[in-house]
Protein backbone atom coordinates (compact mmCIF):
# COMPACT_ATOMS: atom_id res chain seq x y z
CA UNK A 1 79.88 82.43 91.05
CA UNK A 2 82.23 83.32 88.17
CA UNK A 3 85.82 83.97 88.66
CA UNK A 4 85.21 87.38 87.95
CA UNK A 5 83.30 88.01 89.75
CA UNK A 6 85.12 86.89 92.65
CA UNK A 7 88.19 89.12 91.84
CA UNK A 8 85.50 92.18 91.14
CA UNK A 9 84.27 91.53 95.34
CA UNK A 10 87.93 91.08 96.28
CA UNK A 11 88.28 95.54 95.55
CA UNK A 12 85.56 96.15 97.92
CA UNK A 13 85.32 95.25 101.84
CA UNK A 14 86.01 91.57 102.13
CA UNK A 15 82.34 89.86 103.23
CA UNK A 16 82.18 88.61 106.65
CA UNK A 17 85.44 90.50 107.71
CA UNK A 18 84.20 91.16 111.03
CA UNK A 19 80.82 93.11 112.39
CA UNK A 20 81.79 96.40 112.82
CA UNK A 21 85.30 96.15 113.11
CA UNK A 22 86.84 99.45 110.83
CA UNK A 23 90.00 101.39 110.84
CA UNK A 24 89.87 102.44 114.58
CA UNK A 25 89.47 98.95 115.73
CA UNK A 26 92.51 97.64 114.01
CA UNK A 27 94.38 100.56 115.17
CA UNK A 28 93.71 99.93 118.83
CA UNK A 29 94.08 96.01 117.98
CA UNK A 30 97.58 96.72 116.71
CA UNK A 31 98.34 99.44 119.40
CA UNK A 32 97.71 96.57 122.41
CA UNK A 33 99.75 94.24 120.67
CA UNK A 34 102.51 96.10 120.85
CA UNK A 35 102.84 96.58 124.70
CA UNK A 36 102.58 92.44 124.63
CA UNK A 37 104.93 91.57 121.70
CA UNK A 38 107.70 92.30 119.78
CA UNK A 39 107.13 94.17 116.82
CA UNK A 40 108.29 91.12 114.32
CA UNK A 41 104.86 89.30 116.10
CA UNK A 42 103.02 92.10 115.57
CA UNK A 43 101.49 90.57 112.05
CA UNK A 44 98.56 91.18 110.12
CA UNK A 45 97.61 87.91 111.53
CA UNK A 46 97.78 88.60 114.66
CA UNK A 47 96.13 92.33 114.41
CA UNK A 48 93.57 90.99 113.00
CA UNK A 49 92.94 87.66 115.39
CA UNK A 50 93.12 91.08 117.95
CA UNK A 51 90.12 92.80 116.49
CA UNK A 52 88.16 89.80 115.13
CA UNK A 53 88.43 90.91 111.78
CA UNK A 54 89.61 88.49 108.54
CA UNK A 55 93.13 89.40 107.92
CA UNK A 56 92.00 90.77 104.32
CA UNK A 57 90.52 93.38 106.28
CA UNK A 58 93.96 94.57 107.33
CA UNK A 59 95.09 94.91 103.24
CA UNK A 60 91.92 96.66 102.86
CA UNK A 61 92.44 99.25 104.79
CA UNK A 62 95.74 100.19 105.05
CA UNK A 63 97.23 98.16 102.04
CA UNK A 64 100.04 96.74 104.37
CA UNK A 65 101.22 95.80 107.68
CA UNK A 66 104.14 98.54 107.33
CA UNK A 67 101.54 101.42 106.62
CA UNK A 68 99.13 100.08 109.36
CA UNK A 69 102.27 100.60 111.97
CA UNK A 70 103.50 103.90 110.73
CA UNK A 71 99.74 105.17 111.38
CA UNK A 72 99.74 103.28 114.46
CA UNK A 73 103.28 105.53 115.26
CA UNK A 74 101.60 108.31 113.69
CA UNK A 75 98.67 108.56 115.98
CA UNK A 76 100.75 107.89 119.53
CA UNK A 77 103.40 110.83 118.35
CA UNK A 78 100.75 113.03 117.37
CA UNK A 79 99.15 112.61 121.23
CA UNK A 80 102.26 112.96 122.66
CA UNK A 81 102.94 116.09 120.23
CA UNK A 82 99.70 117.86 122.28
CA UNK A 83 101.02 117.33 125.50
CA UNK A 84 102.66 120.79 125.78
CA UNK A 85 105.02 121.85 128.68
CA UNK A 86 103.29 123.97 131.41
CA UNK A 87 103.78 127.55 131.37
CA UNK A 88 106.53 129.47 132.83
CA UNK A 89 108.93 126.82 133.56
CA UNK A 90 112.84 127.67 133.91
CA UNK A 91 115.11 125.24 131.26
CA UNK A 92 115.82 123.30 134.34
CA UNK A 93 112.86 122.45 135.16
CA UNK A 94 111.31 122.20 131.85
CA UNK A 95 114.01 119.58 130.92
CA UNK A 96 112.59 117.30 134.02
CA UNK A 97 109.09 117.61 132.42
CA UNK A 98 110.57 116.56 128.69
CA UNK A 99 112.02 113.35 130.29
CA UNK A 100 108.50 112.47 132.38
CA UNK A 101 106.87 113.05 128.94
CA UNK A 102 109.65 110.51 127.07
CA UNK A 103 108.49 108.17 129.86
CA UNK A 104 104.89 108.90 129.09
CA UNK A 105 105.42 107.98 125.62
CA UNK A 106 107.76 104.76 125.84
CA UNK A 107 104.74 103.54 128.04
CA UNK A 108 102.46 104.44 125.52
CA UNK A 109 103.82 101.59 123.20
CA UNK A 110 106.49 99.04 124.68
CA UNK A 111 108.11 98.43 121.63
CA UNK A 112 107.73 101.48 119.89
CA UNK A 113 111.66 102.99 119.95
CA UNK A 114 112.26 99.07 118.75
CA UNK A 115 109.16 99.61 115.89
CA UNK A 116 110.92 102.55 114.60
CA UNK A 117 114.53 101.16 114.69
CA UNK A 118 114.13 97.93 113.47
CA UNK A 119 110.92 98.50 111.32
CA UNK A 120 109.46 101.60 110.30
CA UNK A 121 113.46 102.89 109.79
CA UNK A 122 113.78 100.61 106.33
CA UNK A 123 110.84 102.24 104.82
CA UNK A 124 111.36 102.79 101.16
CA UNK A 125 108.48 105.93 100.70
CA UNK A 126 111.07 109.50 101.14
CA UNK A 127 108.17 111.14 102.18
CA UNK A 128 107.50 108.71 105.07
CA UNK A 129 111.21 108.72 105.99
CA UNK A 130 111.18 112.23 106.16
CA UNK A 131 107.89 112.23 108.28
CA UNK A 132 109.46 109.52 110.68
CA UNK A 133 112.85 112.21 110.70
CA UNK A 134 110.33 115.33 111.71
CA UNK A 135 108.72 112.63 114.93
CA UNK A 136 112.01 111.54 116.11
CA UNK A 137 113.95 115.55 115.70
CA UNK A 138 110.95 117.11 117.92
CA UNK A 139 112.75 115.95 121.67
CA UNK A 140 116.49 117.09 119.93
CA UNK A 141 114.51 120.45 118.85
CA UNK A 142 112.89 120.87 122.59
CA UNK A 143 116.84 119.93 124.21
CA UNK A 144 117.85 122.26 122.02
CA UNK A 145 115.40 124.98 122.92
CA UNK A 146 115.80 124.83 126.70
CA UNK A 147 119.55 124.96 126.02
CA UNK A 148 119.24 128.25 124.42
CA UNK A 149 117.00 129.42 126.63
CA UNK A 150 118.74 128.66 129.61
CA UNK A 151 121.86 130.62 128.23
CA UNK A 152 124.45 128.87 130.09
CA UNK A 153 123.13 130.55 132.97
CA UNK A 154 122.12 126.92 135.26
CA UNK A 155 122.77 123.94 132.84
CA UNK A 156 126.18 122.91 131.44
CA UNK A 157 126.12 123.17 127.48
CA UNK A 158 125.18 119.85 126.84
CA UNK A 159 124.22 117.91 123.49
CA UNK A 160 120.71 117.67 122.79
CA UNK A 161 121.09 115.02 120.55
CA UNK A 162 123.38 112.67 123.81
CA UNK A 163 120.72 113.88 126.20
CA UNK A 164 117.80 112.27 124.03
CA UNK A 165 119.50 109.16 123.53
CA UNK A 166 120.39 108.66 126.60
CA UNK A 167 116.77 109.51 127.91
CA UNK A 168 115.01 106.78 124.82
CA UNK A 169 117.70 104.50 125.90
CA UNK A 170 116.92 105.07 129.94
CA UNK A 171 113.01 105.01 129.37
CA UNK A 172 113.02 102.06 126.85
CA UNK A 173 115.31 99.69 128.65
CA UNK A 174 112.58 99.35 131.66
CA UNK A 175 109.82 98.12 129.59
CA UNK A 176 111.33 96.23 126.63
CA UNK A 177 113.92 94.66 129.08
CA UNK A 178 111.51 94.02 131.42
CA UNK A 179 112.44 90.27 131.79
CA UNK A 180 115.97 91.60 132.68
CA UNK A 181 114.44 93.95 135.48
CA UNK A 182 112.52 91.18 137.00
CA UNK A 183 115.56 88.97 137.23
CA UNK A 184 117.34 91.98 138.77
CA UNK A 185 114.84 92.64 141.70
CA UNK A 186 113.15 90.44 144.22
CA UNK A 187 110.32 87.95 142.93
CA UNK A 188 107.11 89.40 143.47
CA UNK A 189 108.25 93.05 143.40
CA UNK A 190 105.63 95.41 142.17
CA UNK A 191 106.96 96.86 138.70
CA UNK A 192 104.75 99.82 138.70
CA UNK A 193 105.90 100.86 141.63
CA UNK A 194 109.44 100.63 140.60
CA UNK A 195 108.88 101.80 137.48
CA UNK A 196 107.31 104.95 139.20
CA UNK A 197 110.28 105.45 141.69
CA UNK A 198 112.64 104.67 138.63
CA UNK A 199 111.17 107.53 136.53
CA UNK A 200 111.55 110.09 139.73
CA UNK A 201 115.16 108.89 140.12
CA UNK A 202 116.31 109.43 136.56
CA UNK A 203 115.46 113.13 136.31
CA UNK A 204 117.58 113.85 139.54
CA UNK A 205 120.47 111.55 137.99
CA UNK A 206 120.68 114.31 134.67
CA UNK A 207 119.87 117.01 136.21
CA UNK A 208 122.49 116.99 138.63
CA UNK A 209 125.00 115.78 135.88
CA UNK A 210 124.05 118.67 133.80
CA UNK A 211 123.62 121.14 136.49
CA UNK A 212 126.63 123.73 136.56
CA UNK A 213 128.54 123.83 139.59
């Protein structure tokens, strides 16, 4: 086969780049990765040694690792984004349910706050910066919303923007320093469990902090 020819294949699928294997798959290949491993081991090579696909299938696709992740962070904010607050809930209370669902969502990916802050945040594209700006204002925008709402009337008038932080940093910590947490508690301890009992205790930690007295 001519060298032409060769480059002419190279636009199209790669051959034998794995049975089946599309978009979706290297999504969810990607997306299990990255409760196991850091996002700097998270490579093409490795996403696509997840799916059993040829690495070229990775390029072909998405063009690059970088715009594989951001879709990968694209797709768990957008789920999260659906999961609405129940109706009729006082500030108070709807500021417990926020924190559960930053909980929800830090579980969602184990590395993700780390995927946006060490590699999504150096993205060159404005438009993408500006996208990953919209995903990480929406908690400050719901803080800021109950606040409001609430009028002074239960809760202190706190910062949106220190109660976020403090609830990525909270939520994070348990499952990126997870080696940390085992050190800290006896061997065979069941982390689900704790985790569990860590999540109920955390919402009754703010709360009370932020509760006027």
């Amino acid at each position: 086969m001519s060298e032409s020819k060769k480059q002419r294949r190279g636009k199209g699928r790669p051959v034998g780049s794995g049975e089946g294997v599309g978009r979706d798959s290297l999504i969810a290949a990607a997306k299990k990765l990255l409760q196991e491993l850091t996002p700097a081991q998270v490579t093409i090579a490795a996403i696509a040694r997840e799916a059993g696909a040829d690495p070229a299938l990775v390029r072909y696709y998405f063009g690059s690792r970088e715009a594989l992740l951001l879709e990968v962070t694209q797709q768990i904010t957008m789920q999260a984004e659906t999961e609405s607050a129940p109706a009729g809930l006082d500030p108070a209370a709807g500021l417990e349910d926020l924190i559960h669902r930053t909980f929800r969502f830090t579980r969602s990916a184990r590395y993700m706050q780390r995927l946006m802050a060490e590699e999504l945040s150096t993205v060159r594209s404005p438009e993408v910066r500006e996208k990953l700006r919209e995903w990480q204002r929406m908690p400050v925008d719901a803080y800021q919303e109950l606040r409001e709402r609430d009028g002074g009337a239960h809760l202190t008038d706190f910062t949106p923007l220190f109660v976020h932080l403090a609830v990525i940093g909270i939520s994070d910590f348990f499952h990126s320093g997870e080696e940390v947490v085992k050190m800290l508690v006896p061997e065979g301890t069941d982390l689900a469990e704790l985790e569990r009992e860590y999540e109920a205790f955390i919402p009754r930690l703010l709360l009370d902090g932020l509760r006027k007295r």
